[in-house]
Structure formats: C-alpha cells, structure tokens
Protein backbone atom coordinates (compact mmCIF):
# COMPACT_ATOMS: atom_id res chain seq x y z
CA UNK A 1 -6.68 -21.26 -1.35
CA UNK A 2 -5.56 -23.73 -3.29
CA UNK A 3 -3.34 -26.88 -2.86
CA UNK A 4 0.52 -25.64 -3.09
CA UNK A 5 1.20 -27.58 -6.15
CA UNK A 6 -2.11 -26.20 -7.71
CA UNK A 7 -0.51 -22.47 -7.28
CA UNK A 8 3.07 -23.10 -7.83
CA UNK A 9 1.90 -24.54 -11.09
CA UNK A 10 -0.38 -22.24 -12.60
CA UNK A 11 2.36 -19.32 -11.94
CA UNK A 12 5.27 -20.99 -13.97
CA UNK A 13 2.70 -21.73 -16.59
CA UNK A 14 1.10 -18.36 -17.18
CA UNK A 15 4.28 -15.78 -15.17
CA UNK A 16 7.31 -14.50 -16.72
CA UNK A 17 9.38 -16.96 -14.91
CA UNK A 18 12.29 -14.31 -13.86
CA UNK A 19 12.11 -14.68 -10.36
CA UNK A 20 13.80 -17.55 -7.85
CA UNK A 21 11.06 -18.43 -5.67
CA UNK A 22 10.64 -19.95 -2.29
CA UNK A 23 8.48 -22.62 -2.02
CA UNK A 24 5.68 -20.81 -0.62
CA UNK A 25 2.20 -19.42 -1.09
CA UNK A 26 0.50 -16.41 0.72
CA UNK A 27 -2.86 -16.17 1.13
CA UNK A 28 -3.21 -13.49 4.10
CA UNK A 29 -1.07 -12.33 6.87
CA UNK A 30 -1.13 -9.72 9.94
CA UNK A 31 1.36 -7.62 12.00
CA UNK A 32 4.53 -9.65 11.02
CA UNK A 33 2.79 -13.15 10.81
CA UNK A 34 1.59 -14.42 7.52
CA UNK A 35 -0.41 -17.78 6.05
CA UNK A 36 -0.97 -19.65 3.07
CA UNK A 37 -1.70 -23.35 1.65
CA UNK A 38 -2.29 -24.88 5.53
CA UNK A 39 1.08 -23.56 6.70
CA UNK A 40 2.01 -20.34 9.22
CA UNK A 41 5.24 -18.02 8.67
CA UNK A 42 6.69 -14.95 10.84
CA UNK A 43 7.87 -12.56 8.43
CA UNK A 44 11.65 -11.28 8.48
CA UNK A 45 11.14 -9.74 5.08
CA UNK A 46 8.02 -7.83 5.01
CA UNK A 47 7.79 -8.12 1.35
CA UNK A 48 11.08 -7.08 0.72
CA UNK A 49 10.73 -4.20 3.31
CA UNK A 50 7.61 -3.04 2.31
CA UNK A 51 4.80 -3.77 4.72
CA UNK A 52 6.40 -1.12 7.14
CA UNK A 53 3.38 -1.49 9.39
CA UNK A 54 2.74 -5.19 8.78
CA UNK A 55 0.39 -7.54 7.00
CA UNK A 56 -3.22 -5.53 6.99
CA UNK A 57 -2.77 -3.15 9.88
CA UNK A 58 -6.35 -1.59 10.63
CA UNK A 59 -5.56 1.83 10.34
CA UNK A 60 -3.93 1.19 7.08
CA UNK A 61 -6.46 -0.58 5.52
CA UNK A 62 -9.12 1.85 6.58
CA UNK A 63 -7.75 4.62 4.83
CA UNK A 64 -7.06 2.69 1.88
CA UNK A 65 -10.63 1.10 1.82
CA UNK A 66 -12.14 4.60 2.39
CA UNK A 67 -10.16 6.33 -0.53
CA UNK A 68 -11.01 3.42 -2.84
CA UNK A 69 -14.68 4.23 -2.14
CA UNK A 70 -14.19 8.09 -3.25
CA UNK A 71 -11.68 8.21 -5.82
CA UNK A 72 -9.91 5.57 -7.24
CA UNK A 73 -7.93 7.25 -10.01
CA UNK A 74 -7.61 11.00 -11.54
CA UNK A 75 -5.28 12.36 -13.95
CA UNK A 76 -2.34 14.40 -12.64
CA UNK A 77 -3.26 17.24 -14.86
CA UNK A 78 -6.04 17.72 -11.72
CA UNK A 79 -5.36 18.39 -8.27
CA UNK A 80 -6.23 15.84 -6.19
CA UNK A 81 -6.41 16.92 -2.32
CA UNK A 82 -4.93 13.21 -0.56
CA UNK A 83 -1.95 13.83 -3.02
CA UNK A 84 -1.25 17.25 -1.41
CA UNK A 85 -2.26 16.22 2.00
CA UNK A 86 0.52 13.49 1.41
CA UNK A 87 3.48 15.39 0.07
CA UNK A 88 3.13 18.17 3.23
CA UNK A 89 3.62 14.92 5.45
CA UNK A 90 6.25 13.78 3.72
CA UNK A 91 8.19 17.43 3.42
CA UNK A 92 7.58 18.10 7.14
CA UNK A 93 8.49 14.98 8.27
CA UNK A 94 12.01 14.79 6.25
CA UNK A 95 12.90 18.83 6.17
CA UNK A 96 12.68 18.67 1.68
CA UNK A 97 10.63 21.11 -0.22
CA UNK A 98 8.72 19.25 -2.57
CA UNK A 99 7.88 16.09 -4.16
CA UNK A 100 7.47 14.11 -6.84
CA UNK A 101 5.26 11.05 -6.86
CA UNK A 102 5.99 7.89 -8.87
CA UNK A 103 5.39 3.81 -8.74
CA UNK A 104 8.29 2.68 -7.50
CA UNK A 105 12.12 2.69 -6.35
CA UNK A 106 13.84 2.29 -9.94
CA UNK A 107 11.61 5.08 -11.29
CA UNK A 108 12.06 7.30 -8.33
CA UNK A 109 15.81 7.06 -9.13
CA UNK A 110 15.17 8.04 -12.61
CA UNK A 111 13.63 10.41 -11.29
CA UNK A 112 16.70 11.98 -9.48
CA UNK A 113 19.05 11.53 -12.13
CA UNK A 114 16.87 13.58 -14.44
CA UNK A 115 16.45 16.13 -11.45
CA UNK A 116 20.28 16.67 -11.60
CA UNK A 117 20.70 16.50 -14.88
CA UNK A 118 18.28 19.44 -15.78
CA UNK A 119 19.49 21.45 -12.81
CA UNK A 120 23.28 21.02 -13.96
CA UNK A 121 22.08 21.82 -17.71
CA UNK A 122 19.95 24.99 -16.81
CA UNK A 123 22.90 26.24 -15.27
CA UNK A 124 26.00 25.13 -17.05
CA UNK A 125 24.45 23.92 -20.05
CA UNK A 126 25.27 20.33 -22.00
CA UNK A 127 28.19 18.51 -20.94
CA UNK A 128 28.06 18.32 -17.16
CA UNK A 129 25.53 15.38 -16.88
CA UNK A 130 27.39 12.49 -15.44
CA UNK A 131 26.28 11.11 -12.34
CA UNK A 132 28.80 9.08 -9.55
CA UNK A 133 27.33 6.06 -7.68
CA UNK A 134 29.50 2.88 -5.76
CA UNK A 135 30.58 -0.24 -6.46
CA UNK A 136 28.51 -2.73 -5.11
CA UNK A 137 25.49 -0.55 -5.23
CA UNK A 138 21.84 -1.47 -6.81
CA UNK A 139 19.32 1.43 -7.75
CA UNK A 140 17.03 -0.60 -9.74
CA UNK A 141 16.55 -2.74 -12.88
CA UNK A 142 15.29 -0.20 -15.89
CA UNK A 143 18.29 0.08 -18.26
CA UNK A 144 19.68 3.53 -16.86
CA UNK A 145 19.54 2.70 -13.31
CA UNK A 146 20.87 -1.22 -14.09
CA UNK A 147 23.85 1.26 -15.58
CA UNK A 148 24.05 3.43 -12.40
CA UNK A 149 23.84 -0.12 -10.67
CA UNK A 150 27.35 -0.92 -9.30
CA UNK A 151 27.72 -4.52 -9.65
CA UNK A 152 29.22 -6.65 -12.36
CA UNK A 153 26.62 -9.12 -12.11
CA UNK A 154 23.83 -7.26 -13.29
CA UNK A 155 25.85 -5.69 -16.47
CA UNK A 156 25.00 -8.45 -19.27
CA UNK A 157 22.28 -9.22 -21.89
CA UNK A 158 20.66 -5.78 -21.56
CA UNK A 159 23.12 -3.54 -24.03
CA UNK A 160 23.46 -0.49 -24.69
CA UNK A 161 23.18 0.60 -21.46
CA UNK A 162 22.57 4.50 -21.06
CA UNK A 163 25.68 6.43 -20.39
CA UNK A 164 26.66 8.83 -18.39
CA UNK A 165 27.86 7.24 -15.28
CA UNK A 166 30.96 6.89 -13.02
CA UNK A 167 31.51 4.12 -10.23
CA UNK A 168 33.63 5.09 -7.41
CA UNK A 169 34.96 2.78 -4.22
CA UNK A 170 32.23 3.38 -1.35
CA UNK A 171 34.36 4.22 1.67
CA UNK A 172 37.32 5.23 -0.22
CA UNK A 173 36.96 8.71 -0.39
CA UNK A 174 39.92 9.09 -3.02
CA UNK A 175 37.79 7.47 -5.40
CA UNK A 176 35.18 9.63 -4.97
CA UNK A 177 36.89 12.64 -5.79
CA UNK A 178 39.16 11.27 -8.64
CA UNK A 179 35.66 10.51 -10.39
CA UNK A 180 33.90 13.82 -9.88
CA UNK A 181 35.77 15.73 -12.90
CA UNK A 182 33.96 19.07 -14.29
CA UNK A 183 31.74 16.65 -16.32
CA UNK A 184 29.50 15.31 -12.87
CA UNK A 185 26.75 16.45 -11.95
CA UNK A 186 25.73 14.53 -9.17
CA UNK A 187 26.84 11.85 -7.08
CA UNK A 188 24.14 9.01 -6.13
CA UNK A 189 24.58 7.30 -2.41
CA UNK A 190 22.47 4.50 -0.73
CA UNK A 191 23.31 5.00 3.18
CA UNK A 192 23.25 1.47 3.50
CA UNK A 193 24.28 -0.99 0.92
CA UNK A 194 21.03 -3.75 0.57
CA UNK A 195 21.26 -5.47 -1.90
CA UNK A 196 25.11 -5.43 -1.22
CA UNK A 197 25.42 -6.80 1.54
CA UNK A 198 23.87 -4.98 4.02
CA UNK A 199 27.22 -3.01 4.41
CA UNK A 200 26.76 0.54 6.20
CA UNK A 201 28.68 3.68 4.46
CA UNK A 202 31.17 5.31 7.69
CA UNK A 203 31.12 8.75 8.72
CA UNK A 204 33.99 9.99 7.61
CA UNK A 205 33.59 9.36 3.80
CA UNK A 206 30.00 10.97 4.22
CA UNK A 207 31.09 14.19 5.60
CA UNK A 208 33.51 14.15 3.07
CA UNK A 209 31.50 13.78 0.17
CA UNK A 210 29.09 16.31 1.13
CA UNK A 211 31.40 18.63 1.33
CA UNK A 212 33.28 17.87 -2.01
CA UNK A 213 29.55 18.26 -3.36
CA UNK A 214 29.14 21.84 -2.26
CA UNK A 215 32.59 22.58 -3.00
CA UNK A 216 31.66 21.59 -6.93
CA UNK A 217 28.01 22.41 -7.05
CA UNK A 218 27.30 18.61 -7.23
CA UNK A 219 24.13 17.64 -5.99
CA UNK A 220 24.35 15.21 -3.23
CA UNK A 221 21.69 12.38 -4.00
CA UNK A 222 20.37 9.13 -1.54
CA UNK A 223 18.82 6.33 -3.02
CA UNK A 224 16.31 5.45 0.01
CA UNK A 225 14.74 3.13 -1.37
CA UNK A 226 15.11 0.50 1.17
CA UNK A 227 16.34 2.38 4.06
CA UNK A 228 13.77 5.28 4.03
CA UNK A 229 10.77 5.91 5.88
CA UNK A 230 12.25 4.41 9.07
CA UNK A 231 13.85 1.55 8.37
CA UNK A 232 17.36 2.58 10.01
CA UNK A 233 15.33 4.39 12.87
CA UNK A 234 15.72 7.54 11.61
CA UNK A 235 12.88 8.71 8.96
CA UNK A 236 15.93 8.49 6.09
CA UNK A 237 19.55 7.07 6.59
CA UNK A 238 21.11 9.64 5.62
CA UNK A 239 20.15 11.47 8.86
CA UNK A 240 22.58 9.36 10.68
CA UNK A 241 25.45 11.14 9.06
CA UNK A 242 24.13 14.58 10.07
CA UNK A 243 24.51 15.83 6.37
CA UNK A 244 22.18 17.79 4.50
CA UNK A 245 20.91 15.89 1.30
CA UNK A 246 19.78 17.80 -2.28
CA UNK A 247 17.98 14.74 -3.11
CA UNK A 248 16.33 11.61 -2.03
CA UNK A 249 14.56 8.45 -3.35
CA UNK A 250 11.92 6.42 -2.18
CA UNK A 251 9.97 3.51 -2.20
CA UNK A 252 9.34 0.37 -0.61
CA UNK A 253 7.91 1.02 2.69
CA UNK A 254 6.38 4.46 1.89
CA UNK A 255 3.03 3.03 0.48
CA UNK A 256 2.72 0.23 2.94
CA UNK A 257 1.76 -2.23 0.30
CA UNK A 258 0.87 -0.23 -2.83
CA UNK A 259 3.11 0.52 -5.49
CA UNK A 260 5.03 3.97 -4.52
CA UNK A 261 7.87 5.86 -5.05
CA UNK A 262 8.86 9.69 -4.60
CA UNK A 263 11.30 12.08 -5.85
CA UNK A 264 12.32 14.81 -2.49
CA UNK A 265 14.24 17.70 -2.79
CA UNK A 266 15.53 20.33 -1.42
CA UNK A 267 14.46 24.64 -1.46
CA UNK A 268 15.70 26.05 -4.51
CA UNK A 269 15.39 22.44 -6.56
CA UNK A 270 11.41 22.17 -6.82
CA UNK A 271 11.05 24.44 -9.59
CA UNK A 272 13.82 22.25 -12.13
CA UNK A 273 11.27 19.48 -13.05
CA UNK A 274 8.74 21.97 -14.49
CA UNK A 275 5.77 21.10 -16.57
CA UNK A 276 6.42 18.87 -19.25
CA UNK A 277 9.59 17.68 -18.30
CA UNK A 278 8.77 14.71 -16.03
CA UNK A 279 5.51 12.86 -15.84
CA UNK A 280 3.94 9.20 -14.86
CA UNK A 281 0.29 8.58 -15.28
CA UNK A 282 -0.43 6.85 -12.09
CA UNK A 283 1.95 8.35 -9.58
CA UNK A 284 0.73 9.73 -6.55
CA UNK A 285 -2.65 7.85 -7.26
CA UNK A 286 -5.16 8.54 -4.85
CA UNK A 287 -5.47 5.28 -3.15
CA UNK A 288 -1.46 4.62 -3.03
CA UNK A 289 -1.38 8.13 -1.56
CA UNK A 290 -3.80 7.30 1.21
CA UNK A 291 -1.99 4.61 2.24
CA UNK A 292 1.30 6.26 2.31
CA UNK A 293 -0.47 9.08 4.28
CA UNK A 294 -1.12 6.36 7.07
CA UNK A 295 2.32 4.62 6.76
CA UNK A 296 4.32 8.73 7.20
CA UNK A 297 1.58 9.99 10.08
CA UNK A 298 2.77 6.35 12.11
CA UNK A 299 6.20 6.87 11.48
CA UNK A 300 6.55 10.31 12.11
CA UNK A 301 4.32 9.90 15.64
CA UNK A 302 6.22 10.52 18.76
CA UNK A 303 8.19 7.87 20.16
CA UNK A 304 8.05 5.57 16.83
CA UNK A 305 11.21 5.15 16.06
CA UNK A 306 12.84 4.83 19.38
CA UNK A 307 10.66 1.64 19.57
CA UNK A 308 11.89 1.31 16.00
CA UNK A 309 15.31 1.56 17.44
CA UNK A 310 14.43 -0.53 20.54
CA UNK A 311 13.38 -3.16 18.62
CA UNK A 312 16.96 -3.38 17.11
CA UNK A 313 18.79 -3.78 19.63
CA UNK A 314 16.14 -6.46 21.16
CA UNK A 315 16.69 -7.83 17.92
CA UNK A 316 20.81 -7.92 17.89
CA UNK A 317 21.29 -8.77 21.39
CA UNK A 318 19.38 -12.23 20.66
CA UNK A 319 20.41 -12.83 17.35
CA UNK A 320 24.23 -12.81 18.52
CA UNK A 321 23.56 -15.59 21.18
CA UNK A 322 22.94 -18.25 17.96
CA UNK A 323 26.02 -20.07 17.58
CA UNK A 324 27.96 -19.25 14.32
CA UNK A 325 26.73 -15.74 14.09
CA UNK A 326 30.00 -13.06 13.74
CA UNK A 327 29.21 -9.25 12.96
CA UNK A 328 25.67 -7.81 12.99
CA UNK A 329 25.85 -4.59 10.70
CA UNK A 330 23.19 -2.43 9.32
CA UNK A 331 21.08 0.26 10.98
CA UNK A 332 17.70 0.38 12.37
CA UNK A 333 15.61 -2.51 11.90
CA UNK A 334 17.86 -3.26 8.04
CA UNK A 335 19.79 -6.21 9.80
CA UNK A 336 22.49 -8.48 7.76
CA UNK A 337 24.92 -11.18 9.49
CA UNK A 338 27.21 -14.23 8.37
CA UNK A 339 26.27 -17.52 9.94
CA UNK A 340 30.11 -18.95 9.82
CA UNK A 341 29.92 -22.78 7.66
CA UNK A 342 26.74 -22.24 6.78
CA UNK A 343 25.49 -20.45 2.98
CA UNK A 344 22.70 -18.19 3.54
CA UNK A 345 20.33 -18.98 0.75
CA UNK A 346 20.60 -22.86 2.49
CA UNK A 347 19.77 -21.28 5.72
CA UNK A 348 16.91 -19.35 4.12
CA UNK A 349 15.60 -22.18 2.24
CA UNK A 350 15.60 -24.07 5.66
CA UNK A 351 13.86 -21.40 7.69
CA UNK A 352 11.18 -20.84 5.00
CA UNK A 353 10.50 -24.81 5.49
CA UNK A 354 10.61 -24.34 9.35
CA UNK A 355 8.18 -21.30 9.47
CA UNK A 356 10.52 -18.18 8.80
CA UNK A 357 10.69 -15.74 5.73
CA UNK A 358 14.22 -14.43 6.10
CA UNK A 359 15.96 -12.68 3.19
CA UNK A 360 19.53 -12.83 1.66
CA UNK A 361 21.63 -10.17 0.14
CA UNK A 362 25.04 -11.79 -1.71
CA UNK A 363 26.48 -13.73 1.39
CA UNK A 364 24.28 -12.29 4.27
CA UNK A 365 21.04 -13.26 5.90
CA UNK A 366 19.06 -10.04 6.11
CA UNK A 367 16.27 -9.13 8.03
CA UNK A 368 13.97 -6.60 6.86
CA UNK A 369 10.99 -6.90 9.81
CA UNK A 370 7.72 -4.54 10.19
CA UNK A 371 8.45 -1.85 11.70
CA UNK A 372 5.52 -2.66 14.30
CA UNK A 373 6.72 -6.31 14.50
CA UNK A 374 6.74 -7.31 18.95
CA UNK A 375 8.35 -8.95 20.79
CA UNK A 376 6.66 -12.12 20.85
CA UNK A 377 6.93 -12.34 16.97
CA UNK A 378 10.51 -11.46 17.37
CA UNK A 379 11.45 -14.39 19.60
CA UNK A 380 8.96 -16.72 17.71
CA UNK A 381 10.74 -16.13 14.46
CA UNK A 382 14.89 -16.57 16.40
CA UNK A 383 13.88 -19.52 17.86
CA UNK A 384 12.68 -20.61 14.18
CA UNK A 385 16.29 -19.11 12.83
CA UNK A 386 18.01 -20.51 16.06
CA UNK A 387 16.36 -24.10 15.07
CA UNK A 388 17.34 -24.10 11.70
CA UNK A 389 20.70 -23.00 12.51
CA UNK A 390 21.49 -26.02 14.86
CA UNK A 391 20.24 -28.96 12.21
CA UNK A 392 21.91 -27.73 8.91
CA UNK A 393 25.02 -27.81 11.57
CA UNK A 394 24.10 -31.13 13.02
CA UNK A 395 24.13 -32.42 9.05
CA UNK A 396 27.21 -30.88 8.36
CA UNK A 397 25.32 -29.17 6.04
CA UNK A 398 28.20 -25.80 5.06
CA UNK A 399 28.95 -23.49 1.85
C-alpha cells in the first residue's frame, strides 16, 4: 500500500468529499484486528457494524470465493437457488414468512414503508398511508427515509422531502398514540436508538405500542438495521421486548461485508409486494447472498449468542473500571457510554492515533465489535481506550 499521504490524497481529489474521515488507511484486517500504511488497529467498529464475523473470516470468504466462481450475477426475473437457500435461513431463524432482498439499510426501509403502505391501501384504500417513527431516530439518507429520520439535523438542503410522516416522543407512550390518527398506517421503531445515542427503547412503551398497533390494524415495523442479526444478542432487538413484529429491516451485518439489506415479514403480509410493485436489480445477488448465508448459519448456531452475550458483559464489566466512565447502555454487543470532561469525537480521534477504531453517536463513544471478537482483542483494544483516556485527562484536554 501506499504512503498515507499518497492515499489520503488521491481520495479528496477524485471522492465526493461527504464524509469526515479518520486519519487512517486499511489495507487488510482479520477477526477484529485490522492494518494499513505500516500501522495496526483493533476494531471497535467493524465497519460500522458490519463485519459481524470479523475482517476475512475463512468460512466467510470461502463461500463467497466459491459463489463468485459459479455465478456472479442473474436477473431476479430467474430463480436463483443461494437466494432461496438464504431467505429459508433467514425466516427460520427470525419466525417471518418471507423476504425481500435489497442493497442496503435505507432501501430496506423503503422497502417497509411501501410494504405498509400497499397493505393499508389494499384494504382501506387512499388516505391511510402515514407512517409514525421517533424523535431522535435515523432510518437512512434517501429523501423519504431522511423524512422518516427523526432528527433536526438532518432536515436541510434536501427539500421537498416526501410526506407522509409523523414523529412521536420514543418512551412517551402518549405521544405515540396522539400521532396514530385514522390516517397511519404504520408505526416505524429502531429497538435501540444508534445513531441517537445508543439509547435503548423500555419495556413498557413497547408492549404498549404493540398493542395500540393491533388495536388499529397498524403494522408494527423495526428498523434493524444496526441491531439485527445479533448485535443485541438476540437474532433482532425487538425479541427482547417479547413482542411480535409485522415487519423488520435489515442490513449491516447480514452480508458480512457485501452490500445487503432485506425486507421480513410476517404470514399473511408476503403476498402485498406482488409482481411489479417492488423491484431492485441487484438485490439478493448471488455472491452477497452467499455471504449472508454464512454470516445467518454462524449466528443462528447453538450457543452463539450467549457468547455474543458473554462477551458483553466481559466487555461492560471492564469498560466501567476506566475512570470517567458513568452509564453503559445498549444491548448485546451495541455498547454507548459518556466519558465525563472528555468529548467523544476527541477521545475517538485519540484512540484511532493510539491503535483503536472506536465510533461515536451524538455525545457517546460506541462500540460496535465483531461478533467473534476474544478476549484478548477485547482487553488489547480497553487498555488502548483506557490509555487514551488517562492522557487527554492528564492535558486537561475536556468538551
């Protein structure tokens, strides 16, 4: 690889420049450890909680190596037998009936809007088509899910934005159910808040919404786009709340690399979506697919997620001996925390430069690790976070 400069270069010359990078370049990686341009990191992130099982696990890159030797590509107007094979692993593994394959988590959203909308339209006809999501929620960055996107932040330059939304306070229950007049038609839930905070939805409001959505023949949607496929130690986040779900999104983690997304839903809602009414040219493309198939057979295996879950609490049990550190929230390995005087995108910045890729979300540090990360990449990467942690305090370094 190339010198840094060499790299860093050539992308702000010739890339869109709408990202704010870290000063880093990858050139390979494995399990949770990663390198590039002479230097070594351990991986908090996993690409933004995508590398579920790590940087080039074997079994993953088998199958995808073996697929790309049969079939790289084929229409969705043909059957294509990995795609099938996929989609029974997927609707065994999470209880749904059928799927929907697309390239990612914004798209799968669309995805589930226009589920609800048809299904609310073929049986109540026009007018019942708006769909309830939460403050401080993000479902992606096309123009309708930017507008089902609860924060204020993201609301500018991109007008109009499509209509047909409500927010609603996310553990306020009362707010839920002053926004669900006759018009809604669904109401749109991430069981976690990311890109929020990290901020968990409680119990009680769950229930409760589930229950106002049968009550009203709403369809009760989770955008899993970041918590699914085991990141919260159960196979979707909305299993924690022991509620059933009409409809979930995916992404992220489920093609262990590739670009993926998927639409799930429940008996009685496969049929809405029929032929002509939803379509993407390279979802649920063979090689994607046979990755995915690896990343949902490893997850679903016995005894996976209580390491998954094991992990975690290694994980919170350390990370609340560094000094400064208040409340650990989240589920699963989806971990956000508060170092108090210090601003997290400092810390981040620090850790990157110490050997640590460690995300932020608004105020938090979040950690978003391989599911198959161990134990000695665990410790390696506190006692990088523990490090940085003590010199931006010993330079008085604070928000």
């Amino acid at each position: 690889m190339a010198d840094f400069k060499t790299v860093k270069d050539r992308v702000n010359k010739y890339v869109i420049n709408s990202y704010s990078r870290f000063d880093v370049g990858l050139e390979s990686g494995k399990g949770a450890q990663a390198q590039g341009c002479g230097k070594s990191y351990i991986d908090f992130g996993s690409g933004i909680g995508v590398n579920a099982l790590g940087y080039c696990d074997d079994g993953w890159v088998k199958a995808v190596s073996e697929q790309a030797a049969k079939l790289s590509h084929c229409s969705n107007l043909y059957y294509a037998p990995v795609q099938g094979e996929l989609a029974e692993l997927l609707c065994n593994a999470s209880g749904f009936a059928s799927a929907f394959f697309c390239n990612s988590g914004a798209e799968a959203n669309e995805g589930a809007i226009k589920l609800a909308r048809k299904y609310s339209f073929d049986k109540y006809g026009k007018g019942r088509a708006t769909v309830v999501t939460l403050k401080n929620s993000f479902h992606g960055r096309t123009v309708t899910t930017l507008a089902a996107t609860g924060q204020e932040v993201f609301h500018n330059y991109f007008f109009p934005f499509t209509e047909g939304f409500k927010l609603a306070e996310a553990n306020n229950f009362e707010s839920i159910k002053a926004a669900c007049t006759d018009d809604v038609c669904a109401v749109l839930l991430e069981s976690v808040q990311g890109e929020g905070g990290v901020l968990p939805l409680e119990q009680d409001f769950v229930t409760k919404v589930a229950e106002l959505c049968r009550e009203k023949d709403m369809l009760l949607m989770f955008d899993e786009v970041q918590t699914g496929i085991g990141r919260t130690g159960k196979f979707f986040g909305y299993e924690h709340f022991g509620v059933k779900a009409d409809v979930v999104s995916c992404a992220k983690a489920l093609g262990g690399g590739l670009p993926m997304g998927a639409v799930l839903c429940r008996e009685g809602l496969q049929n809405v979506l029929n032929a002509g009414t939803h379509a993407t040219t390279f979802g649920g493309n063979p090689i994607v697919c046979a990755g995915a198939v690896e990343v949902v057979k490893r997850v679903s295996q016995n005894g996976f997620l209580d390491n998954v879950n094991e992990k975690a609490r290694y994980i919170r049990a350390h990370l609340s001996k560094i000094d400064g550190i208040g409340e650990i929230r989240g589920m699963g390995l989806m971990i956000g925390f508060e170092i108090e005087g210090l601003e997290a995108k400092k810390v981040a910045a620090l850790a990157v430069e110490n050997g640590l890729l460690i995300l932020t979300a608004k105020t938090a540090l979040r950690m978003l690790p391989p599911l198959t990360i161990t134990k000695d990449e665990i410790d390696r990467g506190l006692a990088i976070l523990n490090k940085t942690v003590k010199e931006l305090k010993g330079k008085g370094v604070n928000a």
